[in-house]
Protein backbone atom coordinates (compact mmCIF):
# COMPACT_ATOMS: atom_id res chain seq x y z
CA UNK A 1 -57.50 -71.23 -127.55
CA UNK A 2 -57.77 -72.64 -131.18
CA UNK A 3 -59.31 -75.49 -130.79
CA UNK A 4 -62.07 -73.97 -128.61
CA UNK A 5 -61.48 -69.99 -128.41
CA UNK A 6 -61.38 -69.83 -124.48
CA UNK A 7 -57.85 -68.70 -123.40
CA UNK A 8 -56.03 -70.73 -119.75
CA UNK A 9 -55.27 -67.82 -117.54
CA UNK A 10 -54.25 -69.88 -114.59
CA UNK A 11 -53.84 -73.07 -113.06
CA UNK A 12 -53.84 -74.05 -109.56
CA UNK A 13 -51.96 -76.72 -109.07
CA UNK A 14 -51.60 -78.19 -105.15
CA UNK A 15 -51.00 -74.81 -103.51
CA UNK A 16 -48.97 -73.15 -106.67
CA UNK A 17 -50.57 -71.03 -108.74
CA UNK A 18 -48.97 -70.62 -112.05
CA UNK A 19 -51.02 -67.25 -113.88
CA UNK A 20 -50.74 -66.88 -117.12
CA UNK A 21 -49.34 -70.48 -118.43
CA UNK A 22 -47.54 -70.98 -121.22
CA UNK A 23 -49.08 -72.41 -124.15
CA UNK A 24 -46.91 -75.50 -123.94
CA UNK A 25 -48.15 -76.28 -120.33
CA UNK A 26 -49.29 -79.91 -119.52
CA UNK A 27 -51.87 -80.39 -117.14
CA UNK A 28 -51.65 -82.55 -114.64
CA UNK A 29 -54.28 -84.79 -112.51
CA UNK A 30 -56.18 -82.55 -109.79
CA UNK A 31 -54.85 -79.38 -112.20
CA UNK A 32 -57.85 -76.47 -111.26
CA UNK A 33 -57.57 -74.10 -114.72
CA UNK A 34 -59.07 -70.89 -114.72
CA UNK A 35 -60.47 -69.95 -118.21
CA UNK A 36 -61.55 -66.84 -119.40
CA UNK A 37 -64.63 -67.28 -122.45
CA UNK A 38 -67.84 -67.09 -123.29
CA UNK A 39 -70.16 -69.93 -122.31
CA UNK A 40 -69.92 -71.95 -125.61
CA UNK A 41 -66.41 -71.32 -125.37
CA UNK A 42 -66.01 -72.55 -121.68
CA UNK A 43 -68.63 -75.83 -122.52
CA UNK A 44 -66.08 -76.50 -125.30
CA UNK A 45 -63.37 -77.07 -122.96
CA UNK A 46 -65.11 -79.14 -120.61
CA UNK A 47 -66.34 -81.11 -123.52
CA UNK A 48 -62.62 -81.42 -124.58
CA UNK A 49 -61.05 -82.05 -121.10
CA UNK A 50 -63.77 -85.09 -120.54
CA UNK A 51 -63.17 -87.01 -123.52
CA UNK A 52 -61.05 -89.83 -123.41
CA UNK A 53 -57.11 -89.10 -122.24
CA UNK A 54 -56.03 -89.34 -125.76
CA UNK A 55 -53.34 -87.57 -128.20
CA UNK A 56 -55.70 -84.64 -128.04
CA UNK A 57 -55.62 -83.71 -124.61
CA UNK A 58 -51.65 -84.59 -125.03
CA UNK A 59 -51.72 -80.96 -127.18
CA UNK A 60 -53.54 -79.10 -124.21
């Protein structure tokens, strides 16, 4: 949510669904995230989550 002001309300992950994540949650390959934002907000994360794997997405 700081770095791009849309907030993770859930991830699907395989057939678990974990609502509300913690802020310390590391997603995983084949993660599905449901964010809640407006659309800059929402492009910001997709910007973020396709960049290169580095120590940034290691804060996600």
């Amino acid at each position: 949510r700081i770095r791009t002001g849309a907030s993770v309300i859930a991830i699907l992950r395989g057939s678990q669904l974990m609502a509300n994540p913690k802020s310390g949650t590391v997603f995983e390959a084949g993660d599905r995230i449901g964010l809640i934002g407006d659309r800059e907000q929402i492009d910001a994360v997709q910007k973020l989550l396709e960049g290169p794997a580095g120590p940034e997405m290691q804060k996600l």
